[in-house]
Protein backbone atom coordinates (compact mmCIF):
# COMPACT_ATOMS: atom_id res chain seq x y z
CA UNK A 1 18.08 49.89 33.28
CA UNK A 2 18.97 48.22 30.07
CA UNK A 3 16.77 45.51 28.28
CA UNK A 4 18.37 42.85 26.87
CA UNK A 5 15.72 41.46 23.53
CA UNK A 6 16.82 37.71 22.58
CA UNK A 7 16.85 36.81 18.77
CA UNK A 8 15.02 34.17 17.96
CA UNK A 9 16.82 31.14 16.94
CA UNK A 10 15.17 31.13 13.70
CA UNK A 11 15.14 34.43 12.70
CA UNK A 12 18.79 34.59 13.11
CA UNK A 13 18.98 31.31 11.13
CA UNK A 14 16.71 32.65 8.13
CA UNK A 15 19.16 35.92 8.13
CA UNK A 16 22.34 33.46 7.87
CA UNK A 17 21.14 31.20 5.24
CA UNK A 18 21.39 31.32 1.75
CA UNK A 19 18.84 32.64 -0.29
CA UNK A 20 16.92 30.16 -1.90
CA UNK A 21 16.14 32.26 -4.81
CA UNK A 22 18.49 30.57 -7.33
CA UNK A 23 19.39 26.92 -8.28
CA UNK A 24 22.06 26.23 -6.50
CA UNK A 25 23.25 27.45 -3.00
CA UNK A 26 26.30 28.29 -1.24
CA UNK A 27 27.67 25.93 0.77
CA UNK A 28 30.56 28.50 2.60
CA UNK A 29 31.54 28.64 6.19
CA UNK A 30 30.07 31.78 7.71
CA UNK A 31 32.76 33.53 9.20
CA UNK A 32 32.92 33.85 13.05
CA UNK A 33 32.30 37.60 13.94
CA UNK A 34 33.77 37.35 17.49
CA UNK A 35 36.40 39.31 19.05
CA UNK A 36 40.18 39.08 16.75
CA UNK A 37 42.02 35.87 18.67
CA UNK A 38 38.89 34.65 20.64
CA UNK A 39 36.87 31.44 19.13
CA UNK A 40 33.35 31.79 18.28
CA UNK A 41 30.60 32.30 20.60
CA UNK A 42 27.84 29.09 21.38
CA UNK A 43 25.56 31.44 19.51
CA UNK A 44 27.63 31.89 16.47
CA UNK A 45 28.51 28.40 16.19
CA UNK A 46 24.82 27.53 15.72
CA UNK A 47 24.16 29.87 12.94
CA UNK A 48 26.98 28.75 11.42
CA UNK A 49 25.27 25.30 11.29
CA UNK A 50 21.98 26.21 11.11
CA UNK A 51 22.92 28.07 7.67
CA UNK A 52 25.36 25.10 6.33
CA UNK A 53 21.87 22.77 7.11
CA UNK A 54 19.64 25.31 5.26
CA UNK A 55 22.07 25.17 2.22
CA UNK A 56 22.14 21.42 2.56
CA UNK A 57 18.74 21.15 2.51
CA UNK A 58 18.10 23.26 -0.26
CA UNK A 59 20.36 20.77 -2.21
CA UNK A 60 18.40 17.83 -1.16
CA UNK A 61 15.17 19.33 -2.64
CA UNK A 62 16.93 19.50 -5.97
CA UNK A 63 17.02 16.17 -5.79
CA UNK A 64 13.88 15.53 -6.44
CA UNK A 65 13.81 16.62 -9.98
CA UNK A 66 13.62 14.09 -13.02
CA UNK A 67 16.19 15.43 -14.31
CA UNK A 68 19.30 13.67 -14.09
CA UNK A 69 21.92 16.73 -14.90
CA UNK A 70 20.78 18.91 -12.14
CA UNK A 71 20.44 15.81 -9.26
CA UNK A 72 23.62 15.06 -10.46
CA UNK A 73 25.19 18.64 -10.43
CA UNK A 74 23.53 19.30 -6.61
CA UNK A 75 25.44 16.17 -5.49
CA UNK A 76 28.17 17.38 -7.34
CA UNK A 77 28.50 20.96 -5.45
CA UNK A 78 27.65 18.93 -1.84
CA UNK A 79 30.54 16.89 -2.79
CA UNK A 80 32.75 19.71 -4.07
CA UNK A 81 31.91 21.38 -0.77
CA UNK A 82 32.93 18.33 1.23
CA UNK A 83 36.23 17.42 -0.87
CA UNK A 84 37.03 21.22 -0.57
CA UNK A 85 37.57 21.47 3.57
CA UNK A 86 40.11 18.20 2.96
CA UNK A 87 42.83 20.33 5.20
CA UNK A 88 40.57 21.83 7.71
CA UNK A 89 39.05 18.77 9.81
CA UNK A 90 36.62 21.38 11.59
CA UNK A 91 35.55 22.44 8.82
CA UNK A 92 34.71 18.89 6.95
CA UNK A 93 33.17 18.08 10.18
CA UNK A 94 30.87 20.85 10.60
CA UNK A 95 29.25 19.99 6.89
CA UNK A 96 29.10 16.77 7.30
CA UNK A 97 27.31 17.03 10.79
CA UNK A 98 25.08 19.50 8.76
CA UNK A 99 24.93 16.93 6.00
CA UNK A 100 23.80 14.32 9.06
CA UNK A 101 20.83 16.32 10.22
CA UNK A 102 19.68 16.85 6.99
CA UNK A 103 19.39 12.94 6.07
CA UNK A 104 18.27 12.26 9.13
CA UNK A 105 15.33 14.75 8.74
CA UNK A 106 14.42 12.77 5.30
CA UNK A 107 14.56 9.84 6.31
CA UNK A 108 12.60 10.87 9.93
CA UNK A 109 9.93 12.89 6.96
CA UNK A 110 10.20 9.06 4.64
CA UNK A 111 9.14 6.82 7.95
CA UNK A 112 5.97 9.38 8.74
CA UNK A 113 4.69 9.20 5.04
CA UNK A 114 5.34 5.70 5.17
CA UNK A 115 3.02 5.14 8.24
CA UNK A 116 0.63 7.64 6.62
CA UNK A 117 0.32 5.85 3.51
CA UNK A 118 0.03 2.14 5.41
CA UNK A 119 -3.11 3.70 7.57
CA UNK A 120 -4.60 5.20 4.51
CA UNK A 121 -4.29 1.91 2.48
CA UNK A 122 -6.04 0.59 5.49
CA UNK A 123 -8.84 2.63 5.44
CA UNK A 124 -9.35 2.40 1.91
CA UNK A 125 -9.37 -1.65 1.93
CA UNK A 126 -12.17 -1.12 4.96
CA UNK A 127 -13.85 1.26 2.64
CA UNK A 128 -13.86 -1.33 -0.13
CA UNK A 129 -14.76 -3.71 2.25
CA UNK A 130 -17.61 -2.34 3.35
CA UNK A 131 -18.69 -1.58 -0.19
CA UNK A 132 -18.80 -4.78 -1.21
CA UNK A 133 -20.73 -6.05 1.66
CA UNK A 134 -23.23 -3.53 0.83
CA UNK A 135 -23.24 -4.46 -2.58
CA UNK A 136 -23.68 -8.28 -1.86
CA UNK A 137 -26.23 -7.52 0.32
CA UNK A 138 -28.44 -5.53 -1.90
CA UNK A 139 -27.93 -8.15 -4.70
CA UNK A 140 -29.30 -10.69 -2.14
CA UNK A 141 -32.33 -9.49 -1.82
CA UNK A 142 -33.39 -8.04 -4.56
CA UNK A 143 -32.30 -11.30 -6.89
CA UNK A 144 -34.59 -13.35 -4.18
CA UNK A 145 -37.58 -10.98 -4.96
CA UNK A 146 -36.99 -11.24 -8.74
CA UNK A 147 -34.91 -13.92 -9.41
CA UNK A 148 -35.21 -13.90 -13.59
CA UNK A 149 -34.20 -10.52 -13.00
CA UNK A 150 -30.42 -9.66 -14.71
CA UNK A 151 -30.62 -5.78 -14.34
CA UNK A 152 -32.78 -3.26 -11.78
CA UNK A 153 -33.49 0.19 -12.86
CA UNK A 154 -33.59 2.92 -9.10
CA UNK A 155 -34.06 6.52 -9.40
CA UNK A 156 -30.37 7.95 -10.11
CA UNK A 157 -28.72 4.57 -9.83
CA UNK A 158 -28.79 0.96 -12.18
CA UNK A 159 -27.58 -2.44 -11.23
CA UNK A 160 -26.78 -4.51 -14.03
CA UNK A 161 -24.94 -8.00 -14.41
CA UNK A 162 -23.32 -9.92 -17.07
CA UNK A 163 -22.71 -13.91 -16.90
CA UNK A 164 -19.35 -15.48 -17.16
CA UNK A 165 -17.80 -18.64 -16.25
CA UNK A 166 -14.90 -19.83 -14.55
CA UNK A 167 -13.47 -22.80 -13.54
CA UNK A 168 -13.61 -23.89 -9.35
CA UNK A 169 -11.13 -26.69 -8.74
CA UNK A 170 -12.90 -28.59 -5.84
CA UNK A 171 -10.11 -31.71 -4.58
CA UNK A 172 -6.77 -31.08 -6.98
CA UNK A 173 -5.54 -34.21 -6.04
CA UNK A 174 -8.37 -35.85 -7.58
CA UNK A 175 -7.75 -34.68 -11.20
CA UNK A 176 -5.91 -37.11 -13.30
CA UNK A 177 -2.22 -36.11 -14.92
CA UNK A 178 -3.97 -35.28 -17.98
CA UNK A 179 -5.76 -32.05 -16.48
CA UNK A 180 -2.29 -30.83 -14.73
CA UNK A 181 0.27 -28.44 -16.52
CA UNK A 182 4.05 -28.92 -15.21
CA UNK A 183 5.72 -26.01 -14.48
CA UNK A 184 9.50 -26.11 -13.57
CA UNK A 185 11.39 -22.74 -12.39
CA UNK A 186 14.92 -22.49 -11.81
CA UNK A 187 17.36 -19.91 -9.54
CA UNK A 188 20.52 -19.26 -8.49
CA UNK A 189 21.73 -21.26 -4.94
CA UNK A 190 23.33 -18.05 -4.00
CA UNK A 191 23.79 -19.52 -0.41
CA UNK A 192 25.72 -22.21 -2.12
CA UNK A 193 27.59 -19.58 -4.95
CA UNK A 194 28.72 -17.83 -1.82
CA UNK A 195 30.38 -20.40 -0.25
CA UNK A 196 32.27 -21.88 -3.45
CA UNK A 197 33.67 -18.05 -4.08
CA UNK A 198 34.67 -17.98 -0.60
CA UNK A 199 36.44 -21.05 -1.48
CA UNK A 200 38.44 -19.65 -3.96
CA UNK A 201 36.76 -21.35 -6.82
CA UNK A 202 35.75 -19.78 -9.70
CA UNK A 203 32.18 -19.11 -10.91
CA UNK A 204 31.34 -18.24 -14.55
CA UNK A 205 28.36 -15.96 -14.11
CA UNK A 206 28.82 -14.62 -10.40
CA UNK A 207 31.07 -12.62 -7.96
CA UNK A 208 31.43 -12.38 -4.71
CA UNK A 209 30.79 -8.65 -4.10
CA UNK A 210 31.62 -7.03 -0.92
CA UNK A 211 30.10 -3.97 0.58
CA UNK A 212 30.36 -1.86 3.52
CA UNK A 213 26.98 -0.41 4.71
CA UNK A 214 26.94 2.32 6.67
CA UNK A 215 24.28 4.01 9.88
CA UNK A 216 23.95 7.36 10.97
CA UNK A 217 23.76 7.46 14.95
């Protein structure tokens, strides 16, 4: 009786995707290898997209160079690719679906690092906290058993202080005019702007500037 193996999904999509051995990468169609006059298989069809998302992403990570020729050369080639599939709608369809998943993925990767970096901010300003209380704690006491005392001297660590002054403003509303400073700060109305250019009237200094944003679903 006859065994039928399965490929792996991702072994067939590491075959079909373009090595990532050079700079750049190819952002072609792969050819459907079914039967002459039948349309490609389910199977086909994803490792057709599974290798236009590999070359996508290998774009992306040229992004994030410093360099301002080469981001602006692997945006050039995604855009080439794009522009170049203007008569075949399938085509532009399938690499911009690939182009989809990729930013999607980013922006998925962005959100995590985000949440990573707000958790370990929070554990370092607990860490700091807790530092400090230490600190204040240890100053306490050992300034109420030697209170002339301006530096101690421990076995691998010293405490030392220096003095310094600064002011503590009690009641402000006490303090006569001549111990305020005025300080007057100016900025555009651009609620106000907005509705004048809407108006038709003309604004040395501003535009109205309208953009169209746009969400990936």
């Amino acid at each position: 009786m006859a065994v039928l193996t399965p490929i792996p999904a991702s072994a067939a999509a590491i075959e079909s995707a373009p090595s990532a051995a050079g700079p750049s990468c190819s952002l072609q169609r792969v050819a459907p290898q079914g039967a002459r006059g039948k349309s490609a298989s389910l199977w086909q069809l994803g490792i057709e997209a599974q290798a236009l998302t590999s070359a996508i992403g290998q774009l992306a990570e040229q992004l994030e160079t410093d360099d301002p020729e080469q981001r602006a050369s692997a945006l050039a080639e995604l855009e080439a690719a794009l522009l170049s599939e203007e008569g075949n709608k399938a085509a532009l369809a399938a690499k911009a679906d690939a182009t989809c998943w990729v930013i999607e993925h980013l922006r998925a990767q962005a959100s995590y690092r985000q949440q990573q970096a707000k958790r370990l901010t929070d554990l370092a300003r607990s860490d700091a906290g807790r530092a400090d209380a230490l600190e204040e704690s240890l100053v306490f006491v050992l300034t109420q058993l030697q209170p002339a005392a301006t530096r101690f001297s421990f076995p691998n660590h010293e405490l030392s202080s220096r003095k310094s002054q600064s002011v503590v403003i009690d009641d402000e509303d006490a303090l006569d005019s001549e111990w305020l400073s005025v300080t007057t700060t100016t900025k555009p109305d651009k609620f106000a702007i907005k509705d004048a250019l809407k108006a038709g009237r003309q604004i040395t200094g501003a535009q109205l500037l309208i953009r169209r944003s746009w969400r990936i679903h």
